[in-house]
C-alpha atoms as a PDB file:
ATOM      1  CA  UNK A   1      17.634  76.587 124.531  1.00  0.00           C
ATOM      2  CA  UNK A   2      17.154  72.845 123.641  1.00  0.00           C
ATOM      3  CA  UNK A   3      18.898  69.935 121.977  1.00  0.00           C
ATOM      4  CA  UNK A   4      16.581  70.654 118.580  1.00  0.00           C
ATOM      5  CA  UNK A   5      17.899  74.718 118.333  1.00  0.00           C
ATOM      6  CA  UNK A   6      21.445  73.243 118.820  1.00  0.00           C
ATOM      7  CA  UNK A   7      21.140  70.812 116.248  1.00  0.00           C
ATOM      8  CA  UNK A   8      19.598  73.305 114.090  1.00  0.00           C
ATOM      9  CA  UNK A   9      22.850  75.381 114.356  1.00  0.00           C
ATOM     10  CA  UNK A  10      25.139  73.032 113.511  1.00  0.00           C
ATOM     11  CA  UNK A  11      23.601  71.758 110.646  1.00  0.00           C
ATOM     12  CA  UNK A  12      23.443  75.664 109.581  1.00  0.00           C
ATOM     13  CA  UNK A  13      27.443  75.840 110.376  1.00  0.00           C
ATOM     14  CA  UNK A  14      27.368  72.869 108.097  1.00  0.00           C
ATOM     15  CA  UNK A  15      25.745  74.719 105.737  1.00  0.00           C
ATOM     16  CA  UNK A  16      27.858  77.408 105.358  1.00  0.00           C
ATOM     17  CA  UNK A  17      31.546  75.470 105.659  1.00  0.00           C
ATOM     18  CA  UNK A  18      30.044  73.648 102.649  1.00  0.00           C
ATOM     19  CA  UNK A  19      30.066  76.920 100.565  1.00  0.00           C
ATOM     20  CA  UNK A  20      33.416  78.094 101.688  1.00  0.00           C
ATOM     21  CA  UNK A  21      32.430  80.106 105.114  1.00  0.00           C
ATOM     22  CA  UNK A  22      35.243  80.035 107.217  1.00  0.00           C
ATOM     23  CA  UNK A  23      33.818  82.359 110.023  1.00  0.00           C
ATOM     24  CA  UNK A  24      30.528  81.580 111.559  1.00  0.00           C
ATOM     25  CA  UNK A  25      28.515  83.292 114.447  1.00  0.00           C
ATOM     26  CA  UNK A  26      24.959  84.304 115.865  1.00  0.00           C
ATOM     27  CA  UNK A  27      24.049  87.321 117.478  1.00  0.00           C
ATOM     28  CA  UNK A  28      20.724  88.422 118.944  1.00  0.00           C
ATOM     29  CA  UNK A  29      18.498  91.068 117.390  1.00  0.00           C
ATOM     30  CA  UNK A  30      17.945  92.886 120.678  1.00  0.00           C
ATOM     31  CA  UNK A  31      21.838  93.451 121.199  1.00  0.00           C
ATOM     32  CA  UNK A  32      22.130  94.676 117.296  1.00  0.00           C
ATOM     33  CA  UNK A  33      19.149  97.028 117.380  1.00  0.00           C
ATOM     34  CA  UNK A  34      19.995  98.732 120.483  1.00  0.00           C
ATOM     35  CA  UNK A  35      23.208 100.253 118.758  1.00  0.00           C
ATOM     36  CA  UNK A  36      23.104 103.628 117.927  1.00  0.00           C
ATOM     37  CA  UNK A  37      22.783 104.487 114.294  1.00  0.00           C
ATOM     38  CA  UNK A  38      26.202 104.757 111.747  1.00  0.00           C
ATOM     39  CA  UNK A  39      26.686 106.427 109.135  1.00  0.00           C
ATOM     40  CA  UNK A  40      27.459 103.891 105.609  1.00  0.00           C
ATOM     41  CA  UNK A  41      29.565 105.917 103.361  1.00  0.00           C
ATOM     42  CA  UNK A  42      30.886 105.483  99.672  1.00  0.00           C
ATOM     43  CA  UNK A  43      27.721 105.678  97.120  1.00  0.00           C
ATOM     44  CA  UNK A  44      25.481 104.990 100.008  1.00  0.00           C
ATOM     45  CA  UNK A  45      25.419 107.839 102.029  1.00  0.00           C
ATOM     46  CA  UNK A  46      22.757 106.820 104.461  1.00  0.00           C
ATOM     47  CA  UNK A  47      22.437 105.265 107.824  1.00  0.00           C
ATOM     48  CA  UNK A  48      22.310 101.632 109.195  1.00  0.00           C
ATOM     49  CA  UNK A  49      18.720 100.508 109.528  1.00  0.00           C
ATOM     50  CA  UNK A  50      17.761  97.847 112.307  1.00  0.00           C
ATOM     51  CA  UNK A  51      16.967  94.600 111.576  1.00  0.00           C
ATOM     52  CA  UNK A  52      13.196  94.734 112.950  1.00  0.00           C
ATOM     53  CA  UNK A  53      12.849  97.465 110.361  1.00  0.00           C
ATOM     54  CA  UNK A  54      12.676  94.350 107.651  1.00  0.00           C
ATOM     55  CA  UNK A  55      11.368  91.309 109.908  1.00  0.00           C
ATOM     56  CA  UNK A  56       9.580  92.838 113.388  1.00  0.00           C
ATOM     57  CA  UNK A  57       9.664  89.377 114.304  1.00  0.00           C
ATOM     58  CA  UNK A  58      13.561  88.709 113.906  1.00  0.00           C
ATOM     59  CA  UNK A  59      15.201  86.965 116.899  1.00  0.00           C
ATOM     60  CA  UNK A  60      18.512  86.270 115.491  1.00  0.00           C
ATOM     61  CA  UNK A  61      20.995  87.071 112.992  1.00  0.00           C
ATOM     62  CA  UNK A  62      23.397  84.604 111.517  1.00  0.00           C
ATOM     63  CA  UNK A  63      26.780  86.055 110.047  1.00  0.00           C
ATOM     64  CA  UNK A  64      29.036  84.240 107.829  1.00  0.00           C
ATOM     65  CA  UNK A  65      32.620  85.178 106.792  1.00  0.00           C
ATOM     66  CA  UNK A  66      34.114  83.654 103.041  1.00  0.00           C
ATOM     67  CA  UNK A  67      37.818  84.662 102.998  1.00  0.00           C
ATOM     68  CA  UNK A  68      39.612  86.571 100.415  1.00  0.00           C
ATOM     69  CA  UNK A  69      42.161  84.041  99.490  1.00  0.00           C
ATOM     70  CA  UNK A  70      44.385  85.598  96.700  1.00  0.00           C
ATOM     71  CA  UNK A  71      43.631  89.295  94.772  1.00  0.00           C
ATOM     72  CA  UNK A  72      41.278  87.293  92.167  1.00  0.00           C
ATOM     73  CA  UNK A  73      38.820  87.815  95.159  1.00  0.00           C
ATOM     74  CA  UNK A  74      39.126  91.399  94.635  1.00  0.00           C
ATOM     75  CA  UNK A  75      38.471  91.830  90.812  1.00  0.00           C
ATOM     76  CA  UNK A  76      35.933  94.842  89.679  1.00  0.00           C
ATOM     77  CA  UNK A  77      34.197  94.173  86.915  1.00  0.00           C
ATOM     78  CA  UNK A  78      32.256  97.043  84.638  1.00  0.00           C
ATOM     79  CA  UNK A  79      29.397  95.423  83.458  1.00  0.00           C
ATOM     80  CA  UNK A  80      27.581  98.015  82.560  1.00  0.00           C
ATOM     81  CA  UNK A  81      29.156 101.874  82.559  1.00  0.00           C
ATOM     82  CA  UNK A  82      29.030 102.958  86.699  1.00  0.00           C
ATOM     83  CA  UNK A  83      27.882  99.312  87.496  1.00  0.00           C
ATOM     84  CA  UNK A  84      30.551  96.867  88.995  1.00  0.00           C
ATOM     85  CA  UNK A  85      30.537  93.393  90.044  1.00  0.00           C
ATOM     86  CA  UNK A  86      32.252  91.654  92.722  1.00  0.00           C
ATOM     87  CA  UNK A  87      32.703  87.610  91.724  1.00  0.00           C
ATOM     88  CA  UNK A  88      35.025  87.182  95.267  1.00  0.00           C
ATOM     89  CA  UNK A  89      31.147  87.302  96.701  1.00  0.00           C
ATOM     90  CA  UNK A  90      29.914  84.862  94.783  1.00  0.00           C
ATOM     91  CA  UNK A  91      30.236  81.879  96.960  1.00  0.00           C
ATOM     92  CA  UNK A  92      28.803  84.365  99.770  1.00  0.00           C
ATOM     93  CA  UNK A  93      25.894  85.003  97.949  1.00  0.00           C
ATOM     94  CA  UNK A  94      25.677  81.064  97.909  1.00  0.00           C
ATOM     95  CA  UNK A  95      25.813  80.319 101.329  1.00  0.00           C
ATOM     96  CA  UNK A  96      23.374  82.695 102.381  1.00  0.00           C
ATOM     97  CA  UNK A  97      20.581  81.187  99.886  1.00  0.00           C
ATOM     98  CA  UNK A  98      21.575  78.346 101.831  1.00  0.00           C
ATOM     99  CA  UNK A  99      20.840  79.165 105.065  1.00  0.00           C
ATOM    100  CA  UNK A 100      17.870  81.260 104.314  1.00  0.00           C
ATOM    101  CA  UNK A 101      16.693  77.938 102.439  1.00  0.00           C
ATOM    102  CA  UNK A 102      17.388  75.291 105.305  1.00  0.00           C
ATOM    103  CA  UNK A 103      15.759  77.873 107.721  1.00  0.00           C
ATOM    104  CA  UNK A 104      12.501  78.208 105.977  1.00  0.00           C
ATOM    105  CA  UNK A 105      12.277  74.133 105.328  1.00  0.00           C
ATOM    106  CA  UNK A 106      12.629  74.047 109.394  1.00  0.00           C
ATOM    107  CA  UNK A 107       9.300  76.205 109.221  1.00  0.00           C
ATOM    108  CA  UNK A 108      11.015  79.560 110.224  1.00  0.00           C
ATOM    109  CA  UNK A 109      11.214  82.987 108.219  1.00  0.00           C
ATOM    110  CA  UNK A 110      14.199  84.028 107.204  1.00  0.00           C
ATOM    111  CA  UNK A 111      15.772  86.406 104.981  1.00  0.00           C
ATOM    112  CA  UNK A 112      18.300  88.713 104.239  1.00  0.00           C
ATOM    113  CA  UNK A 113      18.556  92.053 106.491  1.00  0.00           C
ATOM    114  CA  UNK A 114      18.285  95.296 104.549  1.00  0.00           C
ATOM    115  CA  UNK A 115      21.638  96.639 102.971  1.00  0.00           C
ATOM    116  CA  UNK A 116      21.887  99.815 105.268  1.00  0.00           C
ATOM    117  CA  UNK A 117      22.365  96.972 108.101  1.00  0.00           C
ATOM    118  CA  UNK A 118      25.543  97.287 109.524  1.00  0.00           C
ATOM    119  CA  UNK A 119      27.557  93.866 108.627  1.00  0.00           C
ATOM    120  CA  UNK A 120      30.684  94.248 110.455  1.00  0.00           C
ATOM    121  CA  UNK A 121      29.038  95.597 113.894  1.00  0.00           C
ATOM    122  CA  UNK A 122      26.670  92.281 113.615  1.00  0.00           C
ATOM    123  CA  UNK A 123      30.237  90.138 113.170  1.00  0.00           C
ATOM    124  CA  UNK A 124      31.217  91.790 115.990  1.00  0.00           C
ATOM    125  CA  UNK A 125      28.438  91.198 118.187  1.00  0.00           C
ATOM    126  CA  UNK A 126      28.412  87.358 116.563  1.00  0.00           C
ATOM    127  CA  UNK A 127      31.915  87.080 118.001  1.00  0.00           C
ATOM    128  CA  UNK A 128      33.621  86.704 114.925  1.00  0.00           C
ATOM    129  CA  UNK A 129      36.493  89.765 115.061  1.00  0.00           C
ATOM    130  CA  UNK A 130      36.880  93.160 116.170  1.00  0.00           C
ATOM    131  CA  UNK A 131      37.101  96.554 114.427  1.00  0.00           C
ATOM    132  CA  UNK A 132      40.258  97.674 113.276  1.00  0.00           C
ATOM    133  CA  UNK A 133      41.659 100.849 113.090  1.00  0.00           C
ATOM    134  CA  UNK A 134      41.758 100.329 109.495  1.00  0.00           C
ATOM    135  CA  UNK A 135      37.518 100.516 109.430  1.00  0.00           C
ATOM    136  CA  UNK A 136      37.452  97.124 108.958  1.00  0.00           C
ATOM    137  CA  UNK A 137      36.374  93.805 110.634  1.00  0.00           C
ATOM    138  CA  UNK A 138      40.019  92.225 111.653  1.00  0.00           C
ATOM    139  CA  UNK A 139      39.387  88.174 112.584  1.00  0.00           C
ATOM    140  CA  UNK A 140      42.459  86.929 114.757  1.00  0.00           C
ATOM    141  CA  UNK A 141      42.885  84.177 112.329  1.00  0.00           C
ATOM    142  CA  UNK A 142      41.931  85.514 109.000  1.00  0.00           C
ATOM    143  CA  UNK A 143      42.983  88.749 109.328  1.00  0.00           C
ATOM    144  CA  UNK A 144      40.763  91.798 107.991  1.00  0.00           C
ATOM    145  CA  UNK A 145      40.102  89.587 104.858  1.00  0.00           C
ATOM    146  CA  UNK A 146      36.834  88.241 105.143  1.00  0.00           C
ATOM    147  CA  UNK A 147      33.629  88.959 103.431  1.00  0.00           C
ATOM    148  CA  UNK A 148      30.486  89.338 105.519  1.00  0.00           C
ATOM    149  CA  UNK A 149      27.268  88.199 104.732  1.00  0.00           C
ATOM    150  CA  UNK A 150      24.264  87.868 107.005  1.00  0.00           C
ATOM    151  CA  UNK A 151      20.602  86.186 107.766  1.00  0.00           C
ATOM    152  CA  UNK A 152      18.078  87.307 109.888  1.00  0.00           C
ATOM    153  CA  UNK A 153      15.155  84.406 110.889  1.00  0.00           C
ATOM    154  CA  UNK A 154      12.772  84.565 114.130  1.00  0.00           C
ATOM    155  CA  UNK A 155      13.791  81.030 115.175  1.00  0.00           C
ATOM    156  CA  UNK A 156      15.434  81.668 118.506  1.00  0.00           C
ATOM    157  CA  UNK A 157      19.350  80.358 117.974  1.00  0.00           C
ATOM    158  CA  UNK A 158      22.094  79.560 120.666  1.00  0.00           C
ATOM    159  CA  UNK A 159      24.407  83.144 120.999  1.00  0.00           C
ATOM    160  CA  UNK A 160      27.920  83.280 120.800  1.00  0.00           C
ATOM    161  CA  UNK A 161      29.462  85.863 123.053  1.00  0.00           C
ATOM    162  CA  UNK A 162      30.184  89.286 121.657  1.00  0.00           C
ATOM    163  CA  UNK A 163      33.721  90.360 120.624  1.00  0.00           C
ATOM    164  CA  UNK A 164      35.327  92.709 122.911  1.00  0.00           C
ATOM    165  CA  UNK A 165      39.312  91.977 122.105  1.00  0.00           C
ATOM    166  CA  UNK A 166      41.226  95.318 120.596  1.00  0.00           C
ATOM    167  CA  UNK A 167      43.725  93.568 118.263  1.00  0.00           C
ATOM    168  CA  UNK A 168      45.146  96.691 117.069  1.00  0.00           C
ATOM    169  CA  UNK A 169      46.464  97.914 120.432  1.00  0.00           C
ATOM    170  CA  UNK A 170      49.388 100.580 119.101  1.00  0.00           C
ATOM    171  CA  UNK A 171      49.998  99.281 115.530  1.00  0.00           C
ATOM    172  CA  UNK A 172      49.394 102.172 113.123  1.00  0.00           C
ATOM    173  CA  UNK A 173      50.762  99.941 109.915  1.00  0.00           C
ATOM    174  CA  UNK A 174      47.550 100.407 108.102  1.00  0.00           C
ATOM    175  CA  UNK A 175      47.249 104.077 108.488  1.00  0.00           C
ATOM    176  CA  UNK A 176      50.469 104.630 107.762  1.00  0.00           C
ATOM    177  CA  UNK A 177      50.446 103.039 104.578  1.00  0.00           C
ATOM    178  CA  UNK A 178      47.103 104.265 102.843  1.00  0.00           C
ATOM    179  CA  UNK A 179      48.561 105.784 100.224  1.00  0.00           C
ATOM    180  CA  UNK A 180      45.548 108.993 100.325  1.00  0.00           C
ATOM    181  CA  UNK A 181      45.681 109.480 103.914  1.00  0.00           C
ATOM    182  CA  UNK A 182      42.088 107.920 104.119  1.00  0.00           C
ATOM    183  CA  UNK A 183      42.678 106.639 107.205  1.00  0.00           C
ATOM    184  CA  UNK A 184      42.746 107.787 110.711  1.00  0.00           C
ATOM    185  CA  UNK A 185      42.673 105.247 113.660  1.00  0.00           C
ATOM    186  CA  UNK A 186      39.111 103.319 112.932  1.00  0.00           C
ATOM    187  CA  UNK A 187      37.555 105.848 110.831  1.00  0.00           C
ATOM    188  CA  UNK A 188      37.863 106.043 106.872  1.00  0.00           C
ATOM    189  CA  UNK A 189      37.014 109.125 104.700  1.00  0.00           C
ATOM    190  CA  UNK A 190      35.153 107.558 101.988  1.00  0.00           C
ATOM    191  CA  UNK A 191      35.689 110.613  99.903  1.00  0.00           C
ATOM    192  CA  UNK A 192      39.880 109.834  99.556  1.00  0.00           C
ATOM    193  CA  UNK A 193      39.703 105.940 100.250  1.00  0.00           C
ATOM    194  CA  UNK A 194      40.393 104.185  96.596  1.00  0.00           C
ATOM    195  CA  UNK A 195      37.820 101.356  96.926  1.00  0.00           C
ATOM    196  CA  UNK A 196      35.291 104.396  97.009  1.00  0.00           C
ATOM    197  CA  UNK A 197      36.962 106.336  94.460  1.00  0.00           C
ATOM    198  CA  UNK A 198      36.770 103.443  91.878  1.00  0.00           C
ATOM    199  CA  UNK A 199      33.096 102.735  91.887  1.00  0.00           C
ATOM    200  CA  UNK A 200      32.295 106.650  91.935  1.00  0.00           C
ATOM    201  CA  UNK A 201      31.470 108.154  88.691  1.00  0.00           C
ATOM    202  CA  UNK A 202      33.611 111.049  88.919  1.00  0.00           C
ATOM    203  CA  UNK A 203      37.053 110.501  90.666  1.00  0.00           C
ATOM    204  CA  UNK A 204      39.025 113.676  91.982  1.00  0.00           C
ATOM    205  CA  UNK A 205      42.048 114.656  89.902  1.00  0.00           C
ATOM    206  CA  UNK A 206      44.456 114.686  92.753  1.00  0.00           C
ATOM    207  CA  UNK A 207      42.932 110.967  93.222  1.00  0.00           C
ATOM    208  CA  UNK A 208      43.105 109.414  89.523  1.00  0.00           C
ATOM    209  CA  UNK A 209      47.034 109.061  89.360  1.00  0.00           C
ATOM    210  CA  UNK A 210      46.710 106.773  93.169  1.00  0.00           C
ATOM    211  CA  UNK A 211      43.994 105.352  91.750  1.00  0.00           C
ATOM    212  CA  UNK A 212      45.792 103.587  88.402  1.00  0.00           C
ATOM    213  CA  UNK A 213      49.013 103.111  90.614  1.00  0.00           C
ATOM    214  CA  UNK A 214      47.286 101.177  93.579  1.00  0.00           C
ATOM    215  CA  UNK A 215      44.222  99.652  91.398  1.00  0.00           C
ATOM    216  CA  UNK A 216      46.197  97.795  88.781  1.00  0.00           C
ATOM    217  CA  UNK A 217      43.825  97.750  86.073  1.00  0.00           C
ATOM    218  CA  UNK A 218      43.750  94.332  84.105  1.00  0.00           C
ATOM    219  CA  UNK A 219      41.548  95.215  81.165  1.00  0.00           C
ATOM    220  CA  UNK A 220      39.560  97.957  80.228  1.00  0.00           C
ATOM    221  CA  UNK A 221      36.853  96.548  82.574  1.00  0.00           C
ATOM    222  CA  UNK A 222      38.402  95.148  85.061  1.00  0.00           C
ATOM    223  CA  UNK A 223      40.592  96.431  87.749  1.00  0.00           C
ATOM    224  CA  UNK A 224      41.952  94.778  91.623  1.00  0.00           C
ATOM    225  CA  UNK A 225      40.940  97.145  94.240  1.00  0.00           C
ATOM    226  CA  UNK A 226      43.217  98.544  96.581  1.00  0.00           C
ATOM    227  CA  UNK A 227      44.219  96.501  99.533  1.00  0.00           C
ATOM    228  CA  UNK A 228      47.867  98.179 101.061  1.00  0.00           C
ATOM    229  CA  UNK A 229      46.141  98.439 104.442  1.00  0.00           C
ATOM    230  CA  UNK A 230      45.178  94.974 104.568  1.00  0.00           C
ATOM    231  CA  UNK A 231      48.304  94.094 103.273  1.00  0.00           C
ATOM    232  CA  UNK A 232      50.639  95.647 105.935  1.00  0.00           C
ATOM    233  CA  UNK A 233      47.740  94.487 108.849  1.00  0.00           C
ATOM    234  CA  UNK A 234      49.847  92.216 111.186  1.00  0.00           C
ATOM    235  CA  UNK A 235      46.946  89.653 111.396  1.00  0.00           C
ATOM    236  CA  UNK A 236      47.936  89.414 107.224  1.00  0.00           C
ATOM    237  CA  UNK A 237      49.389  85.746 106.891  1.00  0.00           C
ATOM    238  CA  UNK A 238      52.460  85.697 104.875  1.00  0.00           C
ATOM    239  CA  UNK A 239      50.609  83.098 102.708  1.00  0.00           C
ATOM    240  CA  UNK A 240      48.165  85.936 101.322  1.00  0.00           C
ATOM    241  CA  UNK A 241      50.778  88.394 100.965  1.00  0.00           C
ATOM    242  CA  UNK A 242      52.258  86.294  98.393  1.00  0.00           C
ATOM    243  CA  UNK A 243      48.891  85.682  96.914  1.00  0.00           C
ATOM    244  CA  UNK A 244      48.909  89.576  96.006  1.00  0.00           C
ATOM    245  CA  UNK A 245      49.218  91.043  92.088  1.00  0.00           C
ATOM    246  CA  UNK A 246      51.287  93.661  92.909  1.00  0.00           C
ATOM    247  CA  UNK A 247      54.071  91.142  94.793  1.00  0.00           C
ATOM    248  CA  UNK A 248      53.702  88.865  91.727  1.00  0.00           C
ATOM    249  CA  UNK A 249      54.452  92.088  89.216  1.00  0.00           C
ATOM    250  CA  UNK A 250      57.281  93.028  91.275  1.00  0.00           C
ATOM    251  CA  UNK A 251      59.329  89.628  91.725  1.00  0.00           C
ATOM    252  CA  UNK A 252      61.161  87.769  89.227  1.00  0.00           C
ATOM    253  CA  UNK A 253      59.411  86.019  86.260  1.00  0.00           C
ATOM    254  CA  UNK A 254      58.862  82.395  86.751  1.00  0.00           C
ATOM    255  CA  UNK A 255      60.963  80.034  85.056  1.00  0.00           C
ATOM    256  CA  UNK A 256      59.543  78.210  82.218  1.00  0.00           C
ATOM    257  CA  UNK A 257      59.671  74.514  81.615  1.00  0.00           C
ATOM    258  CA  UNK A 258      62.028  73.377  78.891  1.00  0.00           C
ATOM    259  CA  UNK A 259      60.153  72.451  75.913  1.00  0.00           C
ATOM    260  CA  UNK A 260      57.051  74.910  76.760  1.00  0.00           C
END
C-alpha cells in the first residue's frame, strides 16, 4: 500500500469529519463477505446480502459513524401514513455522497452497498466498536449512539484492524431495563422491541400502552423512539443522558428570565 492510497484515506477521513462523522474505519470486502449470513429483522425480514452481490469488483468498504447527540436525533416523522423519516441521518446521508463523490473524481467506483448489508458487522470489522448485548454497535467512546453509514469502492484502501474487545463483559443494564423484555444478551426480538413496533402498521395491544409511555409522542406525526437501553449502557456519557426528553420532562422547569 503506497503513499498515494494513504493520502487518499485521509483526505476521505477529512471528508467525513467535515459532515459530522465522528467514527471512521475501512474494512476489506473479503473479511465482510466471508461472514455467514444474518437475519435483518423489523419490516425487513430478509437476510444480509454481500457486498460483491452489488459491485463484484469491491475491494473495500468505508464505514462512517455520526453520533446521536441529544433525542432530536431520534425524532420519527409520518410523512406519509406507514412512511417515517429519520432527520438524525441527515448529515449521514451527507457524508456518504461525499465520499462516494471524492472516490469517483479519484477515478474509482464507488457506491453505496445494498440495504440487506449488514452495517454494524462491517463497523466491527472496520474497528470502530463491538456488539453489545443490547444488539447494537457499542463504540468505547461514543457509546452505542452512533449511526452507521457505509461505501463500498474497488480502490484498494489501508485496513484498520478488526474489533475483537467485549465491552459488555457481565453488565446486563440494558436488558434489564427494556421495558418489553426484547432483549436477551445480544439478540433482540424485533417483534416486542418498540423501535420496531412504531414503524409497523399494526402494533400488538399488549404493546401500544409501552409504546405511548416510552415513545413520547410530540405531535400527531412525530414521536422520539425508545432509547432506555442506550440510556442505562455504561459507555452512555452523562452529557447525553441529560440531553434526553424524558430527563428534561421529569426535572424541574427552568427558570425564566425576569422581564420574559
Amino acid at each position: 500500500m503506497g503513499r498515494a492510497q494513504d493520502d487518499l484515506r485521509t483526505r476521505l477521513q477529512d471528508a467525513a469529519s467535515r459532515r459530522g462523522a465522528v467514527a471512521f474505519g475501512i474494512a476489506s470486502v473479503d473479511e465482510a463477505d466471508g461472514l455467514p449470513p444474518v437475519k435483518i429483522g423489523y419490516t425487513i425480514n430478509r437476510y444480509s446480502k454481500t457486498i460483491r452481490s452489488t459491485m463484484p469488483e469491491a475491494k473495500s468498504v468505508i464505514v462512517v459513524g455520526v453520533p446521536s447527540i441529544d433525542d432530536a436525533d431520534e425524532l420519527a416523522i409520518e410523512r406519509r401514513p406507514g412512511r417515517w423519516s429519520y432527520p438524525g441521518y441527515f448529515s449521514l446521508m451527507l457524508a456518504e455522497r461525499d465520499l462516494i463523490k471524492l472516490l469517483r473524481d479519484e477515478g474509482y467506483r464507488a457506491d453505496y452497498p445494498s440495504e440487506l448489508a449488514s452495517y454494524k458487522r462491517l463497523a466491527i470489522l472496520a474497528g470502530i466498536g463491538g456488539y453489545g448485548k443490547n444488539s447494537m454497535l457499542i463504540s468505547p467512546r461514543h457509546g452505542p449512539w452512533l449511526r452507521l453509514g457505509a461505501v463500498v469502492t474497488d480502490a484498494e484502501l489501508p485496513l484498520d484492524a478488526p474489533f475483537i474487545r467485549d465491552l459488555c463483559g457481565r453488565c446486563r443494564r440494558c436488558v434489564d431495563a427494556c421495558p418489553t423484555r426484547a432483549l436477551t444478551p445480544y439478540i433482540v426480538d424485533s417483534n416486542r422491541c418498540l423501535v420496531g413496533a412504531s414503524i409497523r402498521t399494526v402494533v400488538p395491544r399488549n404493546l401500544k400502552p409501552l409504546l405511548s409511555a416510552n415513545e413520547p409522542q410530540l405531535t400527531p406525526r412525530t414521536h422520539i423512539m425508545c432509547t432506555k437501553c442506550q440510556q442505562v449502557c455504561q459507555y452512555t456519557t452523562l452529557e447525553r443522558r441529560k440531553s434526553s426528553y424524558s430527563r428534561r420532562k421529569a426535572g424541574r422547569p427552568r427558570r425564566r428570565t425576569k422581564g420574559r
